[in-house]
Protein backbone atom coordinates (compact mmCIF):
# COMPACT_ATOMS: atom_id res chain seq x y z
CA UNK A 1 -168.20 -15.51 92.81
CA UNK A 2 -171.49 -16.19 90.93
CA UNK A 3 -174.33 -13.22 91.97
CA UNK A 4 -177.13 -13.84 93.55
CA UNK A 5 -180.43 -15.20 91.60
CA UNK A 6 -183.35 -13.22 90.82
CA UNK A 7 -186.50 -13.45 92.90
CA UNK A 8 -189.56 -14.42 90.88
CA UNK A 9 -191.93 -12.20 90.13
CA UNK A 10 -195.60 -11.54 88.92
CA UNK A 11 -196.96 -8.75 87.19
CA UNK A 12 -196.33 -5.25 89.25
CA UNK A 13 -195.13 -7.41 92.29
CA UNK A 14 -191.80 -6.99 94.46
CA UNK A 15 -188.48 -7.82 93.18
CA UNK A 16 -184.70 -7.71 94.24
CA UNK A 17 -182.02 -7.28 91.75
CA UNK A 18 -178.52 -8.46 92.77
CA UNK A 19 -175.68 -5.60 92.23
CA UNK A 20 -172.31 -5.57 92.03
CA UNK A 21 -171.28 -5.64 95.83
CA UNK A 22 -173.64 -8.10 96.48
CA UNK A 23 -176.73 -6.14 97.58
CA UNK A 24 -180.12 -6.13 96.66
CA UNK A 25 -182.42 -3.08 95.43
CA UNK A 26 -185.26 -2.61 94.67
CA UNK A 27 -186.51 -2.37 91.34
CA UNK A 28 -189.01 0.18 89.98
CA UNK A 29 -191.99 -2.03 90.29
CA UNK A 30 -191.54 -2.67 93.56
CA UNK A 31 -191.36 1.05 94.47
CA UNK A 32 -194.23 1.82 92.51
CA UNK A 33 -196.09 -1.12 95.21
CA UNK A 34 -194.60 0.42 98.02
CA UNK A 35 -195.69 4.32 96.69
CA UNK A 36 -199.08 2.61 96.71
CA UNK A 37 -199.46 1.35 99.62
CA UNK A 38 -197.82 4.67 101.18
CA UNK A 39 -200.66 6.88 99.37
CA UNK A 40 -203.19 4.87 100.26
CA UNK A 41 -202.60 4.99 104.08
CA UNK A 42 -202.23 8.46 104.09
CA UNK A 43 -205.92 8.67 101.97
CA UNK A 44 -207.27 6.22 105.00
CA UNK A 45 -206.20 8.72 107.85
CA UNK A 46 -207.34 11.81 105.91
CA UNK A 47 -210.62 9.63 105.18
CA UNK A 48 -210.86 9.31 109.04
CA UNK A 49 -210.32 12.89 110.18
CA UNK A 50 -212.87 13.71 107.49
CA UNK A 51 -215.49 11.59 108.88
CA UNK A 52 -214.48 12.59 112.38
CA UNK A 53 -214.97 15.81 111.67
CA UNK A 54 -218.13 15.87 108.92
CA UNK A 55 -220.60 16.16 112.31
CA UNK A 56 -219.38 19.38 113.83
CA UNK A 57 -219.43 20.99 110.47
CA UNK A 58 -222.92 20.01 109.78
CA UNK A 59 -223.95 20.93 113.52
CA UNK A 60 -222.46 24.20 113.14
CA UNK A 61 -223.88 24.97 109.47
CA UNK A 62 -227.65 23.95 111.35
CA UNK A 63 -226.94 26.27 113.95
CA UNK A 64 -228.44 29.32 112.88
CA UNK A 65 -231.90 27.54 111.44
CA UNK A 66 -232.29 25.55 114.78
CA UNK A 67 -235.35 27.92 116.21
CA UNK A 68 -233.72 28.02 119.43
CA UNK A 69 -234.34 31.33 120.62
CA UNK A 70 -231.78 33.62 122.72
CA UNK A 71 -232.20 33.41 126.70
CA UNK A 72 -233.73 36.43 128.12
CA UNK A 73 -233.39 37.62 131.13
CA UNK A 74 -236.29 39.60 133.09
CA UNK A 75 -236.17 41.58 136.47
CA UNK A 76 -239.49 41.83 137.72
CA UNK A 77 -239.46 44.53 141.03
CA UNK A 78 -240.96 44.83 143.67
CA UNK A 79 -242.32 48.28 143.90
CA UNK A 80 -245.21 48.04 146.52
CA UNK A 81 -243.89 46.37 148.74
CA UNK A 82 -240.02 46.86 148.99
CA UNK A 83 -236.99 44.50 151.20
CA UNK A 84 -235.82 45.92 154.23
CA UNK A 85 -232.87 46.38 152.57
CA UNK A 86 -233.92 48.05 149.79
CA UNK A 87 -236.36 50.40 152.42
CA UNK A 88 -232.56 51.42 153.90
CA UNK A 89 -231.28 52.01 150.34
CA UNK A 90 -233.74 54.47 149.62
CA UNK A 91 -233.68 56.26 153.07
CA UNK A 92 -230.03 56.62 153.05
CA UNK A 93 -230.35 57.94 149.56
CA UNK A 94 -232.67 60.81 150.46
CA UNK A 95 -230.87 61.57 153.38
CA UNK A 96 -228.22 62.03 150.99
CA UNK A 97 -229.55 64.92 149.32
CA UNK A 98 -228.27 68.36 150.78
CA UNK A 99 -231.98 70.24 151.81
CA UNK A 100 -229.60 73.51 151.24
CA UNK A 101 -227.84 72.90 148.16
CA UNK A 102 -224.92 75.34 147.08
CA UNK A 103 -226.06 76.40 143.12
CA UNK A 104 -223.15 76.92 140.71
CA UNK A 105 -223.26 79.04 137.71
CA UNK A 106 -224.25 77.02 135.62
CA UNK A 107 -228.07 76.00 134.74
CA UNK A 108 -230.61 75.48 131.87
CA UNK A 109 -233.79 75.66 131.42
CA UNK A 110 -235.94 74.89 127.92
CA UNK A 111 -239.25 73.87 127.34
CA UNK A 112 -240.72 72.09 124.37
CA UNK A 113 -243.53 69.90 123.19
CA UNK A 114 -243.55 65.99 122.63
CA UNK A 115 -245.51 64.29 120.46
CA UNK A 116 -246.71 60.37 120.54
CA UNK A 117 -247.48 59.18 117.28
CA UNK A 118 -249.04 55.14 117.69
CA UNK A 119 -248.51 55.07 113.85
CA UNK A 120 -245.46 55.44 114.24
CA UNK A 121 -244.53 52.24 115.71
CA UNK A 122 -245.06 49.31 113.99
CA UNK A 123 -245.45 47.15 116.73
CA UNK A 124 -247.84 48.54 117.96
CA UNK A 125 -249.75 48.74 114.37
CA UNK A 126 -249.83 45.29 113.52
CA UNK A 127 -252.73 43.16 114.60
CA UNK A 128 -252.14 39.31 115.52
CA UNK A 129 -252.79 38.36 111.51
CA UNK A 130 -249.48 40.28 110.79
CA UNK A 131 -251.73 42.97 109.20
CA UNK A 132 -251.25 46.66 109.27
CA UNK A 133 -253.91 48.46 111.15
CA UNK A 134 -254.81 51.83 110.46
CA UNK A 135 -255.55 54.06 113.36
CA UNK A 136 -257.46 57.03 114.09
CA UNK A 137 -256.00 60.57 114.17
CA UNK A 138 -256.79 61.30 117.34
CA UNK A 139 -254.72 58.95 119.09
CA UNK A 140 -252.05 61.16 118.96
CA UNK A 141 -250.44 61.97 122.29
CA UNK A 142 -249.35 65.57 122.93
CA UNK A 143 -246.99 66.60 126.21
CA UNK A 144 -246.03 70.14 126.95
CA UNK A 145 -242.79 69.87 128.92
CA UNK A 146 -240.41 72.55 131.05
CA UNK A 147 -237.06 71.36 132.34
CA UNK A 148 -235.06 73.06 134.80
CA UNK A 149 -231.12 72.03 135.58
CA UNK A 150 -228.61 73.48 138.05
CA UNK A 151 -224.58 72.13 138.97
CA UNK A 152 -224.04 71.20 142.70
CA UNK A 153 -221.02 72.37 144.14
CA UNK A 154 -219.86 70.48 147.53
CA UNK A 155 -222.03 67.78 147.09
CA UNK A 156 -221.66 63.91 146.26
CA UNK A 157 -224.54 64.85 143.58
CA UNK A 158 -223.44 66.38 140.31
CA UNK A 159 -226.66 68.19 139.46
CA UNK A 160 -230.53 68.33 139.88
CA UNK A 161 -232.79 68.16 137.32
CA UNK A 162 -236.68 69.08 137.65
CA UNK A 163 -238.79 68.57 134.97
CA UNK A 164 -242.59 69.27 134.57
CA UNK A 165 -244.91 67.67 131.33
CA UNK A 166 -248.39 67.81 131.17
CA UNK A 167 -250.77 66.03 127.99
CA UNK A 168 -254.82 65.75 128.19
CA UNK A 169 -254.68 63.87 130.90
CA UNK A 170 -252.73 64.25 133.66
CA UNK A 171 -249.68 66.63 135.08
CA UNK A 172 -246.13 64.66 135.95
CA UNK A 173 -243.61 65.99 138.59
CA UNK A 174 -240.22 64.91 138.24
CA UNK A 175 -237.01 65.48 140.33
CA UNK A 176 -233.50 63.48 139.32
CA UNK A 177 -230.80 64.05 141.53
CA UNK A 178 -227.26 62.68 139.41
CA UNK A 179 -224.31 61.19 141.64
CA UNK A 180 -220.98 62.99 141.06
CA UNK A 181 -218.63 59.28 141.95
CA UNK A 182 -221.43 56.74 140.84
CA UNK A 183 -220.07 53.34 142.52
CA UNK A 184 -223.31 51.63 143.57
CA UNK A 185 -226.44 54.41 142.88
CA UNK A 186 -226.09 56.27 140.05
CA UNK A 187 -229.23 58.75 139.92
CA UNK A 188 -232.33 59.11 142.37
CA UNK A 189 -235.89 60.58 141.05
CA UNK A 190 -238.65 61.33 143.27
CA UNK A 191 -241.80 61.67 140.77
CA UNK A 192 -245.41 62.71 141.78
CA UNK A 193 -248.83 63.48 139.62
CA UNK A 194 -252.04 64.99 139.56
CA UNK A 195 -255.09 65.29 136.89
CA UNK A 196 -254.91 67.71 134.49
CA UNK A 197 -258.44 68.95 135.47
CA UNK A 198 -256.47 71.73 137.41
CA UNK A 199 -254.08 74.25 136.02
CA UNK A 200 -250.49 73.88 136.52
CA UNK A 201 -250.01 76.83 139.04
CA UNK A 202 -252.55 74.77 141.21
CA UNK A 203 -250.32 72.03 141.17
CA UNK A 204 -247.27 73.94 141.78
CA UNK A 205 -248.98 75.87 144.83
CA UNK A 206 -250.39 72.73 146.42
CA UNK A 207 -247.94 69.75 148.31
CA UNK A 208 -248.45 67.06 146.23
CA UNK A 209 -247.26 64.05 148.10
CA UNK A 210 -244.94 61.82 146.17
CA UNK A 211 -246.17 58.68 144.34
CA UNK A 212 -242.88 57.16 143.42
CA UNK A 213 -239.18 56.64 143.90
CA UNK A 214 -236.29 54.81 142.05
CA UNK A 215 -232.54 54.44 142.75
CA UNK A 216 -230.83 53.76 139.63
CA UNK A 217 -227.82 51.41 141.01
CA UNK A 218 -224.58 50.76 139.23
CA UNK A 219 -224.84 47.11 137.77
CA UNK A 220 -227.51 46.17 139.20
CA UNK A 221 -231.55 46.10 139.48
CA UNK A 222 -233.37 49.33 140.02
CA UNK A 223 -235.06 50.06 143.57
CA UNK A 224 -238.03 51.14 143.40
CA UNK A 225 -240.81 52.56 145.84
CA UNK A 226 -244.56 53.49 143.79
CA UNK A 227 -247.79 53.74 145.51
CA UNK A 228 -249.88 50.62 144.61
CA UNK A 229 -253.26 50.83 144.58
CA UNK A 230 -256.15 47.66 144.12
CA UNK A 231 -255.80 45.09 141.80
CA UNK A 232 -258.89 43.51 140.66
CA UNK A 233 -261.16 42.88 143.56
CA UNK A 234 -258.36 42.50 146.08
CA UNK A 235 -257.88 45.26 148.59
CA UNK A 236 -254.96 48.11 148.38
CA UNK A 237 -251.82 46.41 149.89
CA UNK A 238 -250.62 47.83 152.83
CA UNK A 239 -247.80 50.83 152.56
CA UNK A 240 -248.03 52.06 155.80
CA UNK A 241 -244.45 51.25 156.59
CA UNK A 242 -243.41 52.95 153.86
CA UNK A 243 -245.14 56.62 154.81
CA UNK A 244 -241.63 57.94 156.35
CA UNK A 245 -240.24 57.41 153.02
CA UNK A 246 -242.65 58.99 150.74
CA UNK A 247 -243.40 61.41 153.01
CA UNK A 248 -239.62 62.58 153.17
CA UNK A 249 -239.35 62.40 149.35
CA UNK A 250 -242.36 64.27 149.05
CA UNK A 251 -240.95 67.34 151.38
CA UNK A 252 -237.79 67.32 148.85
CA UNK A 253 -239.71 68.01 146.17
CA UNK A 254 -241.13 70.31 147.46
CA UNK A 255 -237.90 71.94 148.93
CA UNK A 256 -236.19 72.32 145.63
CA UNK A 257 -239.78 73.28 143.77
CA UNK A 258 -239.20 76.27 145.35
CA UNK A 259 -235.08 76.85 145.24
CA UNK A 260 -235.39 75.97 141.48
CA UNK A 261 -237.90 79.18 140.87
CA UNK A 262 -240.61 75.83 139.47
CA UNK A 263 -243.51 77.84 140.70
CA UNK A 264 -242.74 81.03 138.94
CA UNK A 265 -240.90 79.51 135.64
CA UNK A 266 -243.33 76.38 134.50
CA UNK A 267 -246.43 78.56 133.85
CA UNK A 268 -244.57 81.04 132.54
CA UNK A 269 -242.59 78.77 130.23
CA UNK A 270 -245.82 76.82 129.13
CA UNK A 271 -247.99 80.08 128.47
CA UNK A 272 -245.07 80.49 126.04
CA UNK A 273 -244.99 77.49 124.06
CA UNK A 274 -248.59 78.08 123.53
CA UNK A 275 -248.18 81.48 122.57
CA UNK A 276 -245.43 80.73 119.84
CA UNK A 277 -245.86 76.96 119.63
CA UNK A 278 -241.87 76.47 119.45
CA UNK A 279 -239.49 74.84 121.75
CA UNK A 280 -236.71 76.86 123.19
CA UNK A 281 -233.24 75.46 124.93
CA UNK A 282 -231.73 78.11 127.35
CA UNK A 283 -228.60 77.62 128.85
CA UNK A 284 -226.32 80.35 131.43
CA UNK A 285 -222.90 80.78 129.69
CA UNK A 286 -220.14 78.70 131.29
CA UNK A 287 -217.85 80.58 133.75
CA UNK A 288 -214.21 80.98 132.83
């Protein structure tokens, strides 16, 4: 039986070569085609994803040079003129605090001196041009401070911290209760002030009514009650709801003014740091 003929053909085109059982293959230049065409589908979907995908690259290469600044989020308070609810918050966090608090052994008290160097930040040195400002000497903030800290035992507070600091100008009161389980408010401070016209044992002798009071809350905004005075040519706003709460604040600190030994220990403690001009850190050995 004769074999098949041989297809024509051209230059690098498809051929079939008969074999001996009667079936065609295909010879190498028609593999070589078929390679070809092969390759160059495979280049076409690479091409594709390549284009597809040239964008995001780009987009995420531009990302840091957009100018797009981050989001910031700001809390502005209400401190003259609190909620309702937030009036309840604070009220049920001063009645909260023991008025006969059981001491443990343990307590600290140091004293020290802080100073406020404007140099020393440089935002606050450079003028609008981006220039460096020099600034006179006697800018320089000074603050004589006492601290005094004592344990709770029995109480949902952890400890009580009063602290006392006085620069050229006026004389700061501050009293930070600390809760022992924090699951909403985590620390209370009733603050108050007073011109440093008058020497600290005046102060301490004298009720000075509080001026300010701030829950510290777990996760959330800070509630906080200040006495707000006039703004511009506007009159004082009104705070006489509020009275009950600063004045029961203001009867706290001075409660614990007195079961802290304040009176007797912050003149005492600030004669010495300008006698010797150092700070000193006392603290009662812990109990076994």
């Amino acid at each position: 039986m004769a074999s098949p003929l041989r297809e024509k053909r051209g230059i690098g085109g498809p051929g079939l070569v008969p074999t001996t059982e009667g079936v065609a293959r295909i010879t190498r230049p028609s593999r070589d085609f078929l390679l070809s065409c092969y390759n160059f589908a495979v280049f076409c979907k690479i091409l594709m994803v390549g284009i597809a995908l040239a964008p995001t690259c780009v987009c995420k290469a531009q990302g840091p040079s957009s100018g797009k600044q981050p989001q910031v989020k700001v809390n502005v308070l209400n401190v003259c003129t609190p909620s309702a609810d937030e009036q309840k918050e604070i009220a049920s966090a001063l009645a909260g605090i023991p008025n006969r608090p059981s001491f443990s052994a343990d307590f600290e008290v140091d004293r020290g001196r802080s100073v406020l160097d404007p140099s020393g930040n440089p935002l606050a040195m450079a003028n609008p041009a981006g220039k460096v400002a020099a600034l006179p000497t006697d800018t320089t903030a000074v603050a004589d401070f006492v601290r005094i800290r004592h344990d709770l035992a029995g109480s949902p507070y952890l400890n009580v911290q009063y602290s006392f600091s006085r620069d050229t100008h006026q004389m700061v009161e501050t009293l930070v209760f600390r809760v022992r389980d924090p699951k909403d408010v985590m620390q209370v401070s009733i603050e108050d002030s007073a011109s440093s016209v008058t020497p600290a044992a005046t102060m301490l002798s004298a009720t000075t009514p509080a001026s300010r009071i701030k829950l510290e809350r777990f996760g959330k905004s800070s509630v906080v009650l200040s006495r707000c005075s006039a703004t511009g040519e506007g009159p004082p706003p009104d705070q006489s709801a509020y009275e009950p709460l600063f004045s029961a604040a203001s009867g706290l600190l001075s409660q614990y003014r007195d079961m802290l030994g304040a009176r007797r220990l912050v003149p005492e403690e600030l004669t010495r740091i300008h006698g010797s001009g150092l700070a000193v850190h006392r603290t009662a050995p812990h109990s076994n």
